[in-house]
PDB file of N, CA and C in Angstrom:
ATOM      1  N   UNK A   1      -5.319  -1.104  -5.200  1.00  0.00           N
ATOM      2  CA  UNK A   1      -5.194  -2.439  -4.640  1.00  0.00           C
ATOM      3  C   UNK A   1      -5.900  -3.435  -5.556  1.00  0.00           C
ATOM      4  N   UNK A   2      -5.268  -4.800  -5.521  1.00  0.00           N
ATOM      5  CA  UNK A   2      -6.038  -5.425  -6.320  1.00  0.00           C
ATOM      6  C   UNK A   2      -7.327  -5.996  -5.743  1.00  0.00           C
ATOM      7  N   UNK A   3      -8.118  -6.325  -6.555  1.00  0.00           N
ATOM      8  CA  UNK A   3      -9.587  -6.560  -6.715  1.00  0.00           C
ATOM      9  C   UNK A   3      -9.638  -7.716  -5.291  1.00  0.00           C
ATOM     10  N   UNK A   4     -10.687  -8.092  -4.447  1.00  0.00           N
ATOM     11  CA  UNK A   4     -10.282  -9.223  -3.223  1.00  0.00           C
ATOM     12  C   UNK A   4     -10.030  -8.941  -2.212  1.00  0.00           C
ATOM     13  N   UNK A   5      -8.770  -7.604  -2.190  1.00  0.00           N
ATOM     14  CA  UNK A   5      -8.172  -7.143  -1.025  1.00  0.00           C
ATOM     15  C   UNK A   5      -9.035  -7.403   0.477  1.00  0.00           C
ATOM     16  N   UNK A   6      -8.540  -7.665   1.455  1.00  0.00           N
ATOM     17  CA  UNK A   6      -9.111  -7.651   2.252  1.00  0.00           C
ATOM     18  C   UNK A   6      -9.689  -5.917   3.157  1.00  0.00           C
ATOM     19  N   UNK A   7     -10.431  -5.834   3.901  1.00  0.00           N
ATOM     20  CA  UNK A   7     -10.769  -4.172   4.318  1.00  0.00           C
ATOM     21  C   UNK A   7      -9.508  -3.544   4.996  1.00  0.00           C
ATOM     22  N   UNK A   8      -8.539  -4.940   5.862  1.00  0.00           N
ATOM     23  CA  UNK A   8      -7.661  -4.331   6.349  1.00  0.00           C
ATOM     24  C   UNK A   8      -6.181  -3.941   5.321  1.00  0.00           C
ATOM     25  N   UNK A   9      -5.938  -4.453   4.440  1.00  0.00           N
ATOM     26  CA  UNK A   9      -4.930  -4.232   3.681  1.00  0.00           C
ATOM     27  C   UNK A   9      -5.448  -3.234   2.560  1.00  0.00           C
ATOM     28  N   UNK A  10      -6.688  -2.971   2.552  1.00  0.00           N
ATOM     29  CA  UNK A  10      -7.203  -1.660   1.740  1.00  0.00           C
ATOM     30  C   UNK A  10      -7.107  -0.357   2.905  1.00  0.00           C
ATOM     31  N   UNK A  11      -7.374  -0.605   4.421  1.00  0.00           N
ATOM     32  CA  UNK A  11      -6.999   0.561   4.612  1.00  0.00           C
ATOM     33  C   UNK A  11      -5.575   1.055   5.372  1.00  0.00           C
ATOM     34  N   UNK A  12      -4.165  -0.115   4.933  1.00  0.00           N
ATOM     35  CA  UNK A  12      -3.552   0.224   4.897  1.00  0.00           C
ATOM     36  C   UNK A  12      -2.736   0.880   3.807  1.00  0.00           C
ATOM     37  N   UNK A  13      -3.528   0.219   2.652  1.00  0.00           N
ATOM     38  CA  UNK A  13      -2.807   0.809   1.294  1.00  0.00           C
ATOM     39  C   UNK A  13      -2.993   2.447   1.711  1.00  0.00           C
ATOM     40  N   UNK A  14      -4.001   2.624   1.935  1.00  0.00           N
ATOM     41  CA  UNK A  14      -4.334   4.459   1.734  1.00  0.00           C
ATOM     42  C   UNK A  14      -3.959   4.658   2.770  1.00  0.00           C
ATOM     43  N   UNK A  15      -3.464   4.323   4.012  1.00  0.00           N
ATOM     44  CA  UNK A  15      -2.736   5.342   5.203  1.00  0.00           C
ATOM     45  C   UNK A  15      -1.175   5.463   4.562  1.00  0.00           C
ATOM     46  N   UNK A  16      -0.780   4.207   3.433  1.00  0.00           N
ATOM     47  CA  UNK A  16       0.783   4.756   3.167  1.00  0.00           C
ATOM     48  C   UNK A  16       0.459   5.742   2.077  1.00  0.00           C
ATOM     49  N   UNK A  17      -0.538   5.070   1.497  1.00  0.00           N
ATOM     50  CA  UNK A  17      -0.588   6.585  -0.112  1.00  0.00           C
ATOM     51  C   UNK A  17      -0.327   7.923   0.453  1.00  0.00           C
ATOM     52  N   UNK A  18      -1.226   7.772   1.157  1.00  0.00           N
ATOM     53  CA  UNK A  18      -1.668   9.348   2.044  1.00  0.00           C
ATOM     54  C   UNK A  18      -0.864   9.575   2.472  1.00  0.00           C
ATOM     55  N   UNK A  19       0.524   8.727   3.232  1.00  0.00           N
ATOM     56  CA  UNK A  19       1.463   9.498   4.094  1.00  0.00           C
ATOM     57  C   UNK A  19       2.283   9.484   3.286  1.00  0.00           C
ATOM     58  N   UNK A  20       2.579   8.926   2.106  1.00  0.00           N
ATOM     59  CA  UNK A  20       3.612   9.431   1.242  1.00  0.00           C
ATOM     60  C   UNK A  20       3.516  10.990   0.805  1.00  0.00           C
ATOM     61  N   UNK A  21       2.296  11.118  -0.161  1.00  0.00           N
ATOM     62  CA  UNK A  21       1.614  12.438  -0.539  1.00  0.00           C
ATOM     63  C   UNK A  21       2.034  13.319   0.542  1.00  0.00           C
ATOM     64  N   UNK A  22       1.640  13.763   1.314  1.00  0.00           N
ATOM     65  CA  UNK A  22       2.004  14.002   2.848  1.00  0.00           C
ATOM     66  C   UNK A  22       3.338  14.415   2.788  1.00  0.00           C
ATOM     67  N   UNK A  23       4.539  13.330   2.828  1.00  0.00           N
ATOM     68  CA  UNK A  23       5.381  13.936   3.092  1.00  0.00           C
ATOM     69  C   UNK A  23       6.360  14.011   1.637  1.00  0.00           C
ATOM     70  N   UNK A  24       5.657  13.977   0.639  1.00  0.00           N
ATOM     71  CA  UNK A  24       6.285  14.311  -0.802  1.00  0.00           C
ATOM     72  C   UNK A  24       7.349  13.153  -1.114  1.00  0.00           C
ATOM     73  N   UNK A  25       7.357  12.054  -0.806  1.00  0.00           N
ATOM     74  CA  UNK A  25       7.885  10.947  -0.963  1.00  0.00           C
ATOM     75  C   UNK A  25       7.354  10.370  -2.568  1.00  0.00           C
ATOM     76  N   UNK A  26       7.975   9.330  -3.241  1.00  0.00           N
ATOM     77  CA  UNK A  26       7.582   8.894  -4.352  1.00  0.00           C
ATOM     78  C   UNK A  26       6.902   9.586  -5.102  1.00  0.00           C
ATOM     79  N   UNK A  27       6.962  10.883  -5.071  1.00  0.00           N
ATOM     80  CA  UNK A  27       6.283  11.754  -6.137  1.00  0.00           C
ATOM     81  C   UNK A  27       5.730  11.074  -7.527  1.00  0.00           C
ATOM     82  N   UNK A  28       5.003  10.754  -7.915  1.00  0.00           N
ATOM     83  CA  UNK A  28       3.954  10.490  -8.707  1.00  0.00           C
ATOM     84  C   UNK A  28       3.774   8.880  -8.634  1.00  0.00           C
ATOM     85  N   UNK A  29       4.257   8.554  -8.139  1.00  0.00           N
ATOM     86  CA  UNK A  29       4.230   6.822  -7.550  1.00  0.00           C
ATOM     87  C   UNK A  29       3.966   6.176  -6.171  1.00  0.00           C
ATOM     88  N   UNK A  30       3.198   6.806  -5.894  1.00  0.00           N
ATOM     89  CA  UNK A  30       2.873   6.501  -4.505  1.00  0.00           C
ATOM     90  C   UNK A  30       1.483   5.416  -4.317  1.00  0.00           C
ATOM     91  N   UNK A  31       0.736   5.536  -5.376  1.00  0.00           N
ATOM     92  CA  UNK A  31      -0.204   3.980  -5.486  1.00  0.00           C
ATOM     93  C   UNK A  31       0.936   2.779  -5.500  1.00  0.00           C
ATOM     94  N   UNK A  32       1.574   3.062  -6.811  1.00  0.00           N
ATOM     95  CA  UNK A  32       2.203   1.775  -6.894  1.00  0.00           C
ATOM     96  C   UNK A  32       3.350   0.978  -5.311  1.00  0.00           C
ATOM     97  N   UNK A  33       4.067   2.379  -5.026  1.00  0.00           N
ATOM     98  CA  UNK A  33       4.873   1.498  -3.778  1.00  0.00           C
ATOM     99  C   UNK A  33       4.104   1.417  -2.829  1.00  0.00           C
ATOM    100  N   UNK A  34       2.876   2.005  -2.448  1.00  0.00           N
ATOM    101  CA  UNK A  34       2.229   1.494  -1.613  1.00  0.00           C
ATOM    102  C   UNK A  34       1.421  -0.028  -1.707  1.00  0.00           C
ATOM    103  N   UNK A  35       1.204  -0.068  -2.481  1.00  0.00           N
ATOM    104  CA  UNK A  35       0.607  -1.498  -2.987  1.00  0.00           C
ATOM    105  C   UNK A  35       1.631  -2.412  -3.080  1.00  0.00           C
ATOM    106  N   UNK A  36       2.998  -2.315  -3.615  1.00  0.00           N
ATOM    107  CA  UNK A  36       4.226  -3.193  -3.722  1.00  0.00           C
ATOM    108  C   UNK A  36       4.118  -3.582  -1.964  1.00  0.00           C
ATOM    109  N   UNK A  37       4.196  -2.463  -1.036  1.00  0.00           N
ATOM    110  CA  UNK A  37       4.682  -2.653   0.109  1.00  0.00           C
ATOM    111  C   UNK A  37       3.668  -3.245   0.629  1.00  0.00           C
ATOM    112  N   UNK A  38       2.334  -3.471   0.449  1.00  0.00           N
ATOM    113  CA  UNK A  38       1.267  -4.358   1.209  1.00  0.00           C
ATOM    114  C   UNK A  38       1.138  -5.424   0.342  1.00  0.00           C
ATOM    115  N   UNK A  39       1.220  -5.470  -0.378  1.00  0.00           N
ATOM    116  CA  UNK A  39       1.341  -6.997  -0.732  1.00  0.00           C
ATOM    117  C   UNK A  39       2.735  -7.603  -0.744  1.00  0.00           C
ATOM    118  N   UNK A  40       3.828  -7.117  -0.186  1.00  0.00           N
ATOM    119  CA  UNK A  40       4.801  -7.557  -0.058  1.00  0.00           C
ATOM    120  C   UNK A  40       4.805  -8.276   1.996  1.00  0.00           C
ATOM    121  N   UNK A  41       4.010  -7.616   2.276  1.00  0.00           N
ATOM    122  CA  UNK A  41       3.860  -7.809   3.883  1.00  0.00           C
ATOM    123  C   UNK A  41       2.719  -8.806   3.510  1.00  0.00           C
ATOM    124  N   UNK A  42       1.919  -8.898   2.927  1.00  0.00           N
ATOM    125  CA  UNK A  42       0.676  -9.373   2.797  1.00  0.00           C
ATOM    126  C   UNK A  42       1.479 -11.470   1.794  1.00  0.00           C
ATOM    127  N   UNK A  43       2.428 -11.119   1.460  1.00  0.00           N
ATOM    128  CA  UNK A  43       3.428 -12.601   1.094  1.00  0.00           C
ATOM    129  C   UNK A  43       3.953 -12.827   2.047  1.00  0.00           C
ATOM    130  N   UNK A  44       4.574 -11.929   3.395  1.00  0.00           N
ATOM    131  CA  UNK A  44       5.677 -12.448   4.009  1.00  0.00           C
ATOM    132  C   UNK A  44       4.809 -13.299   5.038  1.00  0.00           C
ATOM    133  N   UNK A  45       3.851 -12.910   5.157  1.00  0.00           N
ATOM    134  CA  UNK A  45       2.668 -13.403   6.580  1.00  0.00           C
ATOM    135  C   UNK A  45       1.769 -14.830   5.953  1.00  0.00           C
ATOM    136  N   UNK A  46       1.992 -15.002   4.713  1.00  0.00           N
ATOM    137  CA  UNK A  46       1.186 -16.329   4.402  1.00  0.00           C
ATOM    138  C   UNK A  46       2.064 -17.480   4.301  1.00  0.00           C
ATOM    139  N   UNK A  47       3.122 -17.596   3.839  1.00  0.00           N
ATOM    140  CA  UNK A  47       4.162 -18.800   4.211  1.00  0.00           C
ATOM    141  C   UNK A  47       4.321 -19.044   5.764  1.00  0.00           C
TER     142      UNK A  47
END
């Protein structure tokens, strides 16, 4: 996550990492779409 993050969007990054890993999803990319996907929720909620 980038540097700032708030505590709650840091501990959603790692409940998706983790549930990707988990269920073998994005195999070796699972930081990155997890982070795409919270800061993509984390744009849609500030406009």
């Amino acid at each position: 996550m980038p540097r700032g993050a708030s505590p709650k969007r840091e501990r959603e990054y790692q409940a998706l990492k983790t549930e990707f890993k988990k269920e073998h999803r994005y195999v070796g990319r699972e930081e990155e779409v997890a982070a795409r996907i919270v800061n993509k929720q984390k744009k849609r909620w500030r406009n």
